[in-house]
C-alpha atoms as a PDB file:
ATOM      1  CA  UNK A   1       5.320  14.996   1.160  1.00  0.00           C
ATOM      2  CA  UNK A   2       6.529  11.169   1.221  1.00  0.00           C
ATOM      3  CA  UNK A   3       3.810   8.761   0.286  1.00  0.00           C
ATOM      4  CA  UNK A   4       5.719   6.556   3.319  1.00  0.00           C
ATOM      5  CA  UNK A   5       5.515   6.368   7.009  1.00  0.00           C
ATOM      6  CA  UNK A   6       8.974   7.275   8.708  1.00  0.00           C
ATOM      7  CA  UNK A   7      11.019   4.158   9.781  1.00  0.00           C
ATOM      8  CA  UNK A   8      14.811   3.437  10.974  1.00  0.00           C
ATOM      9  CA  UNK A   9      16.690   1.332   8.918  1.00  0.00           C
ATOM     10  CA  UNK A  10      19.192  -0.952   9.529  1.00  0.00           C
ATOM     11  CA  UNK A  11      22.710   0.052   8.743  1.00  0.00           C
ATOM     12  CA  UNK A  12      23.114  -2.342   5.460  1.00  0.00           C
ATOM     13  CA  UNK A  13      25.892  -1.597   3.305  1.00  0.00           C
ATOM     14  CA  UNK A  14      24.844   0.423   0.466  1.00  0.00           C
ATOM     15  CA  UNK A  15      24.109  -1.135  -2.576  1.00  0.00           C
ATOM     16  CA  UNK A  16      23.794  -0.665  -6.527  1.00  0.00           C
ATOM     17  CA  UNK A  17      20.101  -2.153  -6.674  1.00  0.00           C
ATOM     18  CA  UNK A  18      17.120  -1.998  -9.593  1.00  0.00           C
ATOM     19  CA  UNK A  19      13.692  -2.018  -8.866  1.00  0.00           C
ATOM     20  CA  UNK A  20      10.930  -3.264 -11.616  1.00  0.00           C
ATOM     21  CA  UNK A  21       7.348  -2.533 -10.998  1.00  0.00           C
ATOM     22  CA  UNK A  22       6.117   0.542  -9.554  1.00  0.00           C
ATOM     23  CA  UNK A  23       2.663  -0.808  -8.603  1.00  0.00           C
ATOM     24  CA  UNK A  24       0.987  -0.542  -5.110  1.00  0.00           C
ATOM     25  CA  UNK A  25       3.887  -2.609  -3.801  1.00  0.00           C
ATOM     26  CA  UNK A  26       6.450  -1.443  -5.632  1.00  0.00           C
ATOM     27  CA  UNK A  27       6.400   1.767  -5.436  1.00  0.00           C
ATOM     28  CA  UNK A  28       6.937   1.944  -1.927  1.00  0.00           C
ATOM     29  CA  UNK A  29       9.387  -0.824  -1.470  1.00  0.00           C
ATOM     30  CA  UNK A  30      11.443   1.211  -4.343  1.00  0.00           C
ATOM     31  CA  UNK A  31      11.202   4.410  -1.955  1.00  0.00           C
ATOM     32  CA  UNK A  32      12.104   2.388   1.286  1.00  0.00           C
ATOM     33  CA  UNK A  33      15.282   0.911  -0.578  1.00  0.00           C
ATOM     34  CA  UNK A  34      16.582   5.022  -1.687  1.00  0.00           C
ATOM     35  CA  UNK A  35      15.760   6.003   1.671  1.00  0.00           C
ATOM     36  CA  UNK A  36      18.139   3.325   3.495  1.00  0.00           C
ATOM     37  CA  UNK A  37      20.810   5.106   1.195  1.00  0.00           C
ATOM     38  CA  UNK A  38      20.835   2.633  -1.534  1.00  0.00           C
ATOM     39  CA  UNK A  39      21.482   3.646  -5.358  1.00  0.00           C
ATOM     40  CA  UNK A  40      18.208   2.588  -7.326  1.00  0.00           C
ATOM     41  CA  UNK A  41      17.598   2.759 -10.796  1.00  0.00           C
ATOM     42  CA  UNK A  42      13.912   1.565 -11.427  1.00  0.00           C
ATOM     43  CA  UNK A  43      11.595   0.969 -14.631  1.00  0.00           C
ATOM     44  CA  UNK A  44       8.261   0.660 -15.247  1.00  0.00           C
ATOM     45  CA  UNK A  45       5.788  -0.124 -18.140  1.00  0.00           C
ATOM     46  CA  UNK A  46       4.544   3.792 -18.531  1.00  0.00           C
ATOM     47  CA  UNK A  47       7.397   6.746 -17.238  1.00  0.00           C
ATOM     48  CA  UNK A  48       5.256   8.658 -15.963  1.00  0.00           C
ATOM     49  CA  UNK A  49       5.064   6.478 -13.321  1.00  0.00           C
ATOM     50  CA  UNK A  50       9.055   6.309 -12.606  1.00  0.00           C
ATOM     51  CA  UNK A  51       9.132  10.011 -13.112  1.00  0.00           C
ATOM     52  CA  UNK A  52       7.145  10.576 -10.511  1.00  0.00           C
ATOM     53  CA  UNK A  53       8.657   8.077  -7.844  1.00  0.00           C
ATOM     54  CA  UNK A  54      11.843  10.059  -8.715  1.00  0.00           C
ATOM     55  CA  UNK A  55      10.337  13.478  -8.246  1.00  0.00           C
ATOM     56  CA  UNK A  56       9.128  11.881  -4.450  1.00  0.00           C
ATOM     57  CA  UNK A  57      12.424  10.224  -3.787  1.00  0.00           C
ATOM     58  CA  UNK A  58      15.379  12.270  -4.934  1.00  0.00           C
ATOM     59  CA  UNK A  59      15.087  15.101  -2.665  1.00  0.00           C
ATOM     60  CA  UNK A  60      15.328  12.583   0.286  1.00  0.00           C
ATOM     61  CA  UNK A  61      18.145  10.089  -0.833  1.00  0.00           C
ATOM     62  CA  UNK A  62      21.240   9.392  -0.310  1.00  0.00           C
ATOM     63  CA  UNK A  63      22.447   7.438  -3.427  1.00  0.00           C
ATOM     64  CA  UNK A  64      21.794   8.045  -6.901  1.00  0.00           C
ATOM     65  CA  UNK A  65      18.702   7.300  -8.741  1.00  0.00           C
ATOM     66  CA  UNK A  66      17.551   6.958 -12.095  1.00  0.00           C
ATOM     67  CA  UNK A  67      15.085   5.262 -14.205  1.00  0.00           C
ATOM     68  CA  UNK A  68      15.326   3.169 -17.828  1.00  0.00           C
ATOM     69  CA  UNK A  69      12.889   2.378 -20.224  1.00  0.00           C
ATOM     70  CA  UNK A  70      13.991  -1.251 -20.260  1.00  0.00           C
ATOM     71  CA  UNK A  71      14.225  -4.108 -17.545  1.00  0.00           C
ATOM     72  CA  UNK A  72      17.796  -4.673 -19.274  1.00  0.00           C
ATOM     73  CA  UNK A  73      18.917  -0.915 -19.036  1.00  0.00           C
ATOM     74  CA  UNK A  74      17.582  -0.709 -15.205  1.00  0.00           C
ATOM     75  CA  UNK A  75      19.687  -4.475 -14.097  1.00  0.00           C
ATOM     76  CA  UNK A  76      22.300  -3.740 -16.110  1.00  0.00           C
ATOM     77  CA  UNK A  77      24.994  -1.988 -13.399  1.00  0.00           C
ATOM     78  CA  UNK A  78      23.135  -3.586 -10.723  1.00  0.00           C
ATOM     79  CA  UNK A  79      24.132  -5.716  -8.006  1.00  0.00           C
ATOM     80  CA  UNK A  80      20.551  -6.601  -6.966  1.00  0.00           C
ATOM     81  CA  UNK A  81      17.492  -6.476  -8.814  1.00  0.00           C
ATOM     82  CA  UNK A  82      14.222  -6.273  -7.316  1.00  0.00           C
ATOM     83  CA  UNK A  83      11.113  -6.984  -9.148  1.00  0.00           C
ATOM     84  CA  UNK A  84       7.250  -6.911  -7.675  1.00  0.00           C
ATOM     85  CA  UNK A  85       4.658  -7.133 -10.881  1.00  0.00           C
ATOM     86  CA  UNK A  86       1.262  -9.094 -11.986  1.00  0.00           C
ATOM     87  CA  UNK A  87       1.776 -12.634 -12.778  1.00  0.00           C
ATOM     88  CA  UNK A  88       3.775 -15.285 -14.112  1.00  0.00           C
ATOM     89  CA  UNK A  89       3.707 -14.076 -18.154  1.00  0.00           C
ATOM     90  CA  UNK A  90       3.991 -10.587 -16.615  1.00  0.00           C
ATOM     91  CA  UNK A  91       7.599 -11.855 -14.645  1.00  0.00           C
ATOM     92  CA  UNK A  92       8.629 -13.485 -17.862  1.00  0.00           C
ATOM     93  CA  UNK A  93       8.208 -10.457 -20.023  1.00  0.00           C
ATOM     94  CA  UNK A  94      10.580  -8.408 -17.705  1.00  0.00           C
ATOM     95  CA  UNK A  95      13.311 -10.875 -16.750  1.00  0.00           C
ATOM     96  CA  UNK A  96      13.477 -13.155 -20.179  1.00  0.00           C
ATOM     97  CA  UNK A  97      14.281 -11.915 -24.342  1.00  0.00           C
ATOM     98  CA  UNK A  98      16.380  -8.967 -25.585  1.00  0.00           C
ATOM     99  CA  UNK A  99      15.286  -6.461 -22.989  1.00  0.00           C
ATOM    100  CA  UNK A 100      14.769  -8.580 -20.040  1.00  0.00           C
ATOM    101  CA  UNK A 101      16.686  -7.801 -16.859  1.00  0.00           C
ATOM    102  CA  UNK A 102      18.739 -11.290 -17.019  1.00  0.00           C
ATOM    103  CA  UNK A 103      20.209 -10.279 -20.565  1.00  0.00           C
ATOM    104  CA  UNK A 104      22.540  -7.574 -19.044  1.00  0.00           C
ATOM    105  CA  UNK A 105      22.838  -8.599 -15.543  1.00  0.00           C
ATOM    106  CA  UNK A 106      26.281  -8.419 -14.051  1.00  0.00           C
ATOM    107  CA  UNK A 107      27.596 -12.217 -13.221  1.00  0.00           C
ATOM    108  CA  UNK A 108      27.207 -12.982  -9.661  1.00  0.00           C
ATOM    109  CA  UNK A 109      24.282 -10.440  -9.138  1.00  0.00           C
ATOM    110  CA  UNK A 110      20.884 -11.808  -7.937  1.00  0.00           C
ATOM    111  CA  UNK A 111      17.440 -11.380  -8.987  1.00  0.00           C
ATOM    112  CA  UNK A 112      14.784 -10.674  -6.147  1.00  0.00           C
ATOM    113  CA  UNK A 113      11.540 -11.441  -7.232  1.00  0.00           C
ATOM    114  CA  UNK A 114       8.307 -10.008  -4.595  1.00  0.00           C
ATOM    115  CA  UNK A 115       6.069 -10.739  -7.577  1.00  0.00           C
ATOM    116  CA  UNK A 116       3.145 -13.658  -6.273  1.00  0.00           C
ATOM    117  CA  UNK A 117       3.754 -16.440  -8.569  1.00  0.00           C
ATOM    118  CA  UNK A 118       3.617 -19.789  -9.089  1.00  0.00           C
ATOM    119  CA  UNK A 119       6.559 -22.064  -7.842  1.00  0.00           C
ATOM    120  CA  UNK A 120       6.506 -23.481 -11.149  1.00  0.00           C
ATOM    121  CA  UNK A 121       8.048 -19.975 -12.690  1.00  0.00           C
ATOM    122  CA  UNK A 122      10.149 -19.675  -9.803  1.00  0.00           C
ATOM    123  CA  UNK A 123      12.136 -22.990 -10.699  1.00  0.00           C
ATOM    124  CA  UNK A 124      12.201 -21.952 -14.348  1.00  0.00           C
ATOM    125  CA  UNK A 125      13.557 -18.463 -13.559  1.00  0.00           C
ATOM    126  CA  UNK A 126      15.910 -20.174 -10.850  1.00  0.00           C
ATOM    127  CA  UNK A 127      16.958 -21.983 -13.673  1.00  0.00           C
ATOM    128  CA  UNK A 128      17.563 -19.562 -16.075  1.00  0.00           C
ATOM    129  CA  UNK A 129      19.948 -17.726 -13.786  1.00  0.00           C
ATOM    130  CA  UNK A 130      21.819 -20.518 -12.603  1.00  0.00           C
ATOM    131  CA  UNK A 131      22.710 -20.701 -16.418  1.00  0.00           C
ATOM    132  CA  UNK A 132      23.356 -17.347 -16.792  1.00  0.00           C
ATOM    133  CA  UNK A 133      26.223 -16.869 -13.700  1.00  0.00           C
ATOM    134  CA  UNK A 134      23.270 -14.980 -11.632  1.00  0.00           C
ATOM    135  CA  UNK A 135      21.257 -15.968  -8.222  1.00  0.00           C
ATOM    136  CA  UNK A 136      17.441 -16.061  -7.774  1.00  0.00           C
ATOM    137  CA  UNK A 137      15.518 -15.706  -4.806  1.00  0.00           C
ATOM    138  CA  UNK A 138      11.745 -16.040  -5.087  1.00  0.00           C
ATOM    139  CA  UNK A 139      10.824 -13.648  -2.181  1.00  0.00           C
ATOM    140  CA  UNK A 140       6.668 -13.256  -2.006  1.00  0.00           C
ATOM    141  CA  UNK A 141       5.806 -10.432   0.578  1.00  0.00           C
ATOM    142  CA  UNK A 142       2.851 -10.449   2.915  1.00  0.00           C
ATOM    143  CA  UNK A 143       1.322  -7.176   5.007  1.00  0.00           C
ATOM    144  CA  UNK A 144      -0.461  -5.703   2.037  1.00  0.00           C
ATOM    145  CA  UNK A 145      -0.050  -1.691   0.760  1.00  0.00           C
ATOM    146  CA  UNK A 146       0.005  -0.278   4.358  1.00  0.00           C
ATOM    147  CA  UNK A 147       2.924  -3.064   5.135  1.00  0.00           C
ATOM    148  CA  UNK A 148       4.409  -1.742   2.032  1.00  0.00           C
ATOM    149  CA  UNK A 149       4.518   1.964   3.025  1.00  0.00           C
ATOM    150  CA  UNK A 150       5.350   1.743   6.421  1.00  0.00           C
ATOM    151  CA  UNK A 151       7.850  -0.840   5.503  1.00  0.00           C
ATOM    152  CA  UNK A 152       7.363  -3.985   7.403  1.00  0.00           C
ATOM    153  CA  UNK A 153       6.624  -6.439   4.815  1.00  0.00           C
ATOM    154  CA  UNK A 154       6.813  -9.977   5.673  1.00  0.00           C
ATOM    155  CA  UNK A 155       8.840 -11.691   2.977  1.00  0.00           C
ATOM    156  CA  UNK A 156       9.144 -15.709   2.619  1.00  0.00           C
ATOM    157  CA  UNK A 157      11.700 -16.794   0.412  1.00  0.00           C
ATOM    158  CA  UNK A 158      12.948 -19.330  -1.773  1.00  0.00           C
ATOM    159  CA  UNK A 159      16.466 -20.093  -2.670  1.00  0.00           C
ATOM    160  CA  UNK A 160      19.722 -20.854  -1.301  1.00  0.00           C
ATOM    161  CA  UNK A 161      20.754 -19.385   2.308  1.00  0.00           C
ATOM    162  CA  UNK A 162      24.426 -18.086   1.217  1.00  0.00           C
ATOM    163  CA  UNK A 163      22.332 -15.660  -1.552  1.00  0.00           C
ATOM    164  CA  UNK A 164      19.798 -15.499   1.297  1.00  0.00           C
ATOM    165  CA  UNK A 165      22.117 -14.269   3.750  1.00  0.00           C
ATOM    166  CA  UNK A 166      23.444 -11.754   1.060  1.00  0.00           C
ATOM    167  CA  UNK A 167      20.466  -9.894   0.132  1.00  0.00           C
ATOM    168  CA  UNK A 168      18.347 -10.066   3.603  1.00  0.00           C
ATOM    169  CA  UNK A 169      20.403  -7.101   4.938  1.00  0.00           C
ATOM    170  CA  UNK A 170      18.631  -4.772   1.986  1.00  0.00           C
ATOM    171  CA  UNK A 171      15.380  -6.471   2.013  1.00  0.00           C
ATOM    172  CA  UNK A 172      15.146  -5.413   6.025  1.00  0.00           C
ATOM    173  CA  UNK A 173      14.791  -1.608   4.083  1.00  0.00           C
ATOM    174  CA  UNK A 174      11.235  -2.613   3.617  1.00  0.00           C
ATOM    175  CA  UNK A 175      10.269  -5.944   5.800  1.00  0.00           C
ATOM    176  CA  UNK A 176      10.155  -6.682   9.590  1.00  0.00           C
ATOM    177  CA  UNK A 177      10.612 -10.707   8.895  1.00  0.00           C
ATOM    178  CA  UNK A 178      12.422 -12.044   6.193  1.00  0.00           C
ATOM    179  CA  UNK A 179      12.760 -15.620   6.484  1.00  0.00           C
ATOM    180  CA  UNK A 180      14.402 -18.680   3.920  1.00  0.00           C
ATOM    181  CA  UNK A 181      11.729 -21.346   4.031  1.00  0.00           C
ATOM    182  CA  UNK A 182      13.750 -23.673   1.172  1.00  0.00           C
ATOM    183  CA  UNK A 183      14.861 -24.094  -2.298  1.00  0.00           C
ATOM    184  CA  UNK A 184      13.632 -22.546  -5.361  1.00  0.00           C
ATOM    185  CA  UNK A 185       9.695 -22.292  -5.227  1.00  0.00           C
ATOM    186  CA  UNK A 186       9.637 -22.354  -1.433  1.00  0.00           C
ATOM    187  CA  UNK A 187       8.645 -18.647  -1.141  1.00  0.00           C
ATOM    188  CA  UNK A 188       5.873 -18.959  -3.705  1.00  0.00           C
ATOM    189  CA  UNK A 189       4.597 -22.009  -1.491  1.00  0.00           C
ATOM    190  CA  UNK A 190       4.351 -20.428   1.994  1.00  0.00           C
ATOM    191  CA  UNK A 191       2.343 -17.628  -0.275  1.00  0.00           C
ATOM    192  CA  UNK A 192      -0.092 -20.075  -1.138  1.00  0.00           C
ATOM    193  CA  UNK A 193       0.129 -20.886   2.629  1.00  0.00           C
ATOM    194  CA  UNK A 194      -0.704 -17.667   3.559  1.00  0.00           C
ATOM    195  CA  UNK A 195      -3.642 -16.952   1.682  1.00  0.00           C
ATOM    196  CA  UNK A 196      -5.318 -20.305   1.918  1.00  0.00           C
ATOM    197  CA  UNK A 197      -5.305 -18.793   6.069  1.00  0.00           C
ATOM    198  CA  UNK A 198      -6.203 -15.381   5.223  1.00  0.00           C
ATOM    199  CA  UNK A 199      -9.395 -16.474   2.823  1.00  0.00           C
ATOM    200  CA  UNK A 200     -10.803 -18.710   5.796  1.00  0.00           C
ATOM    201  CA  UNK A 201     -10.389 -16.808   7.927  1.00  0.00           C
ATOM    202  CA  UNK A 202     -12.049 -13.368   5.965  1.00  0.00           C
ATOM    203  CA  UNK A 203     -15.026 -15.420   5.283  1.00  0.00           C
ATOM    204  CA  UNK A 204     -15.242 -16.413   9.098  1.00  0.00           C
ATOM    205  CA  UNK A 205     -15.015 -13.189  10.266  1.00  0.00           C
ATOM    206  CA  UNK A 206     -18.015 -11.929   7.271  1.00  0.00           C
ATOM    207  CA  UNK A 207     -20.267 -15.016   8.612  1.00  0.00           C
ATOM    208  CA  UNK A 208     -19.730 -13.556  12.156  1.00  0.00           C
ATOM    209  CA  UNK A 209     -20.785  -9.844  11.676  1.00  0.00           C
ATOM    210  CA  UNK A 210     -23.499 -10.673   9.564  1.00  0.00           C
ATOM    211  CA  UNK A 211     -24.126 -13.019  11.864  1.00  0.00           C
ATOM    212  CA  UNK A 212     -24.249 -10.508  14.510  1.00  0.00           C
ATOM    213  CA  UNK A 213     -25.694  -7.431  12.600  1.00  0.00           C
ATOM    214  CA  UNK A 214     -28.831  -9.671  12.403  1.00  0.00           C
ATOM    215  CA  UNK A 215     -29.280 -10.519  15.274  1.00  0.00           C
ATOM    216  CA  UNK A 216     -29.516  -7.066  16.753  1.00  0.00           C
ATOM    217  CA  UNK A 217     -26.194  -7.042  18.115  1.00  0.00           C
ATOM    218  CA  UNK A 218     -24.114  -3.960  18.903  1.00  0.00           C
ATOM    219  CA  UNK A 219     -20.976  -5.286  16.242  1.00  0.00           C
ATOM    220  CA  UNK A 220     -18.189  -2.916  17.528  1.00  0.00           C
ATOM    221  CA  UNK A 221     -18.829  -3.993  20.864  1.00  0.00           C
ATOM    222  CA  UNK A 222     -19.014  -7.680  20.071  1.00  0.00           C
ATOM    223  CA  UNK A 223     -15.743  -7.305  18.273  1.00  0.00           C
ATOM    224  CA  UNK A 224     -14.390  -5.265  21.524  1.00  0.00           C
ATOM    225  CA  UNK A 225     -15.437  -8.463  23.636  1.00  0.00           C
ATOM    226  CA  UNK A 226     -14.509 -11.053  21.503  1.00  0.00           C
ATOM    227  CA  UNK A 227     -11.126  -9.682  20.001  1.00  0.00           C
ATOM    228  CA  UNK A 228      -9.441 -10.255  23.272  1.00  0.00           C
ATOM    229  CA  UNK A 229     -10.409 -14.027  23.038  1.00  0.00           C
ATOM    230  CA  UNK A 230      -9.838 -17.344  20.824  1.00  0.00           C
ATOM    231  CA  UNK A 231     -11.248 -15.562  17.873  1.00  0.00           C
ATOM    232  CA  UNK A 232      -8.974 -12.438  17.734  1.00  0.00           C
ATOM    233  CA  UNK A 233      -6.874 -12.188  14.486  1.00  0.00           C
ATOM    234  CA  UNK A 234      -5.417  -9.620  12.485  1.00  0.00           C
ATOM    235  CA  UNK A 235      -8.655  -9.647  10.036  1.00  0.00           C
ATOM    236  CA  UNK A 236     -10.871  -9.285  12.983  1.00  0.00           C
ATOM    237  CA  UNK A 237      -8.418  -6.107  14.302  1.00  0.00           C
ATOM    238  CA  UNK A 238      -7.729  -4.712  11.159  1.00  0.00           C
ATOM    239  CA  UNK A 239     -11.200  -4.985   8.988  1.00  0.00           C
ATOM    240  CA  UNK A 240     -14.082  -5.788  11.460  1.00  0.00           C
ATOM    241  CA  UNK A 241     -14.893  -2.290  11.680  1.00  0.00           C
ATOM    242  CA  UNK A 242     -14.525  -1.460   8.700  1.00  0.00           C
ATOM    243  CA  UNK A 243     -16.737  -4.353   7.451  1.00  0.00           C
ATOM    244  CA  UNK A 244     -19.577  -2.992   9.767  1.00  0.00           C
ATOM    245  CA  UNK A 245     -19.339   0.330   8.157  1.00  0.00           C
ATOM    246  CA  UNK A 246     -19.019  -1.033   4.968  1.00  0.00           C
ATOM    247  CA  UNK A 247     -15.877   0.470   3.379  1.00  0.00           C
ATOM    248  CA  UNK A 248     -13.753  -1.659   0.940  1.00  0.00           C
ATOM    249  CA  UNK A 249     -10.830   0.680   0.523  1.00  0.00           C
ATOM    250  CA  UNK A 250      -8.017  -0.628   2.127  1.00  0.00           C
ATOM    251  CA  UNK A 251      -5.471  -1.966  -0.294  1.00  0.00           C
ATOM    252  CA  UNK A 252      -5.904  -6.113  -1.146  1.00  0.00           C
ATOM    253  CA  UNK A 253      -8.048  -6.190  -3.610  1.00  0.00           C
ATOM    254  CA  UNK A 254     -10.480  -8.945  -4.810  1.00  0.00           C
ATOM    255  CA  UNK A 255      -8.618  -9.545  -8.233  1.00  0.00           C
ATOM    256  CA  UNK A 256      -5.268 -10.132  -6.589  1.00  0.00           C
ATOM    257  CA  UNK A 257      -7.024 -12.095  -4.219  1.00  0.00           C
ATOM    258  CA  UNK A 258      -8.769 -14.311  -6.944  1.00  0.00           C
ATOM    259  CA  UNK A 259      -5.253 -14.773  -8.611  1.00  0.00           C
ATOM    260  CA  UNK A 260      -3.985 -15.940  -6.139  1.00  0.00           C
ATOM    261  CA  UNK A 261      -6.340 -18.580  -5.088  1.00  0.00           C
ATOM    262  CA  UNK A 262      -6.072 -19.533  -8.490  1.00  0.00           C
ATOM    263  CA  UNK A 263      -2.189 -20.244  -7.850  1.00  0.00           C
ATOM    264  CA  UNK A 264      -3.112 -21.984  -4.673  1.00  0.00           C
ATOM    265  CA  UNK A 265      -5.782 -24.287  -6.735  1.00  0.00           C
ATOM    266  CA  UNK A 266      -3.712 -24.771  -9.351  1.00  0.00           C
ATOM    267  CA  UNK A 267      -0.804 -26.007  -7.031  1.00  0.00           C
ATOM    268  CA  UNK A 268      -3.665 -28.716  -5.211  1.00  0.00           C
ATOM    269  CA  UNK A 269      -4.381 -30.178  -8.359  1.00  0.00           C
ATOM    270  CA  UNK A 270      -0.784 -31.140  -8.933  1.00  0.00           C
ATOM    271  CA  UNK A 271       0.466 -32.051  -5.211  1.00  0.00           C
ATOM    272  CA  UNK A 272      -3.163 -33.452  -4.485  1.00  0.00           C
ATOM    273  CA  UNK A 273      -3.750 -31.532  -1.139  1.00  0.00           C
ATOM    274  CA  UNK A 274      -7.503 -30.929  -0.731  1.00  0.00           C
ATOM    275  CA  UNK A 275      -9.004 -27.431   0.114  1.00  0.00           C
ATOM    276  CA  UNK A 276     -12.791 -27.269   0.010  1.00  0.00           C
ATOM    277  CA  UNK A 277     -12.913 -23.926   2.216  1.00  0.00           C
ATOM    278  CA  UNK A 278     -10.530 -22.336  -0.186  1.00  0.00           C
ATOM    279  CA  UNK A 279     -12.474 -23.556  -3.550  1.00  0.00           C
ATOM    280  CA  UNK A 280     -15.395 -21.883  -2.073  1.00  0.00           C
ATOM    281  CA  UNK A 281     -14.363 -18.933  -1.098  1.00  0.00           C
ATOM    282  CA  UNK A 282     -12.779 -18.358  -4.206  1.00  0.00           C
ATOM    283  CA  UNK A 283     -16.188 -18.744  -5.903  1.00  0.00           C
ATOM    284  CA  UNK A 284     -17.819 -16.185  -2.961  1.00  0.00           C
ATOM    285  CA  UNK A 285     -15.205 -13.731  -4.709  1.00  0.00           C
ATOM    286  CA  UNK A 286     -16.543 -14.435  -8.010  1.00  0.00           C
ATOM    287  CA  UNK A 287     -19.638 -13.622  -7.055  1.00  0.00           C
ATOM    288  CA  UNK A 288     -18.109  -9.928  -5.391  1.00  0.00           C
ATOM    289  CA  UNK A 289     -16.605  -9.472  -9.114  1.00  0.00           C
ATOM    290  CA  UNK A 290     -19.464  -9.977 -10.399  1.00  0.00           C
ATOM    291  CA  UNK A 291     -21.308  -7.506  -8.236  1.00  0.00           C
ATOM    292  CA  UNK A 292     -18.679  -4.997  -9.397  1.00  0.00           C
ATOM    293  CA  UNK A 293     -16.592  -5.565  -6.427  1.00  0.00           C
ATOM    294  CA  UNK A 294     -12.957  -5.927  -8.621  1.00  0.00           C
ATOM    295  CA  UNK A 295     -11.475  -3.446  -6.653  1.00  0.00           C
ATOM    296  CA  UNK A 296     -12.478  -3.798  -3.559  1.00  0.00           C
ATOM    297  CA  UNK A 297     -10.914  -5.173  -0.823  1.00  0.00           C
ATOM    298  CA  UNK A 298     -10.905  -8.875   0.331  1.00  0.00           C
ATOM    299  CA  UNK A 299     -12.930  -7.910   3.749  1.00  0.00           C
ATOM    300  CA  UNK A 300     -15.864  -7.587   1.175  1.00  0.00           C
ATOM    301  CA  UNK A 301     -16.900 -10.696   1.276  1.00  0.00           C
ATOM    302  CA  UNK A 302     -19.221  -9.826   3.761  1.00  0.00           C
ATOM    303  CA  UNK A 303     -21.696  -7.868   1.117  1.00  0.00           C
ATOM    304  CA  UNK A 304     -22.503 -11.359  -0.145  1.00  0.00           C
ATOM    305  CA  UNK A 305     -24.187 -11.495   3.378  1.00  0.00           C
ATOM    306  CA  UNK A 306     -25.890  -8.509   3.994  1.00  0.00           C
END
């Protein structure tokens, strides 16, 4: 059975395409890409891993697949290679040195990268093709595991629009919005964007049902009432519930979410913005590490509260 939800997918020409990282993300995007009928070689850090996405996969696809034990070996016959792992050292390690996807990569090819980075690394890796007779697009995706399985991702990208234009077409195999926001580093930035929202916005919603749940209040119907008002948001759809019943198992966890904030913080110290809400809440998920909370998701917040 198919760890993904059934979706239609545009008719994009098929393409010779690698995949590196076969995380929560990955995995899935990988799958969406060999369903759409393209030919995907992927890698991974342990086989076992890649084995298995090919045991899922090649009873369903259309195009070939394969795995390699290298980044270099999976980009090497590739005309697009897609990559979705930890950080920026963890980017580096698969796309730079002797077996690094960019040491093999056909001239003219492009290098996706879904990985949430700094825009720093983007530039440098931008770079690095440019030199190299390749194309980079730094291509952060929003929507979390479920968006990932049922496909509808949104992706914000960095680069230029005619290798925009070029690999959009296969992205659509996993996202529902894929837009070009600017150069080089743009994608990483709306990222940033993105979570500065989302972490207001979680710790809103936790100081509301607390809030709520001690004042005597019936939460599920509060959240009925008020979710068709002003204060409705995909947070208070998704994980007000689910904060009230106090499960933390829904994809996003708290260490992702504290890496990234650290991006974001690390990015207002050089362009000067201020973001007091955001430097606290990062320090409110501190405290759920510290609790044990690592792997929980972000709408746990709210057990600092309760």
């Amino acid at each position: 059975m198919s760890s993904l939800n059934p979706k239609t997918y545009d008719a994009a020409p098929p393409q010779k395409v690698a995949f590196l990282g076969l995380g929560v993300m990955g995995y899935p995007m990988a799958g969406h890409l060999a369903l759409a009928g393209h030919s995907v070689t992927v890698y991974n850090r342990t086989d076992a891993k890649s084995n298995a996405w090919l045991d899922e996969f090649r009873p369903q696809a259309k195009g070939t697949l394969a795995h390699s034990a290298t980044p270099r070996g999976a980009a090497s016959n590739a005309d697009i290679v897609f990559c979705c792992v930890g950080n920026d050292d963890d980017l580096r390690s698969v796309v730079l040195g002797e077996n690094g996807a960019f040491a093999d990569m056909p001239r003219g090819a492009v290098f996706v990268d879904h990985t949430t980075a700094s825009a720093n690394v983007a530039r440098e890796l931008s770079a690095a093709a440019v030199g190299r007779g390749l194309q980079f697009i730094d291509a952060p995706v929003s929507g979390g595991q479920a968006g990932a399985q049922n496909g509808v991702l949104t992706v914000m990208c960095g680069g230029d629009s005619a290798t925009f234009d070029r690999v959009k077409p296969v992205i659509s195999a996993f996202a529902r919005a894929c837009t070009l926001l600017g150069a080089s580093g743009a994608g990483q930035l709306a990222k940033m964007v993105n979570q500065i929202a989302i972490a207001g916005l979680v710790q809103g919603l936790s100081e509301a049902v607390a809030f709520g749940m001690r004042a005597g209040l019936d939460m599920n119907e509060v959240l009925g009432v008020i979710g068709k008002g002003a204060a409705q948001s995909w947070q208070m759809d998704n994980r007000g519930k689910t904060m009230i019943e106090g499960r933390f198992d829904f994809g996003f966890a708290v260490d992702w979410m504290r890496k990234d904030l650290g991006l974001v913080l690390d990015e207002a110290k050089r362009n000067g913005a201020r973001l007091p809400v955001t430097a606290l809440v990062d320090q409110f998920y501190a405290d759920v590490q510290q609790a044990g909370g690592n792997r929980w998701d972000t709408s746990s917040l709210i057990t600092r509260l309760k």
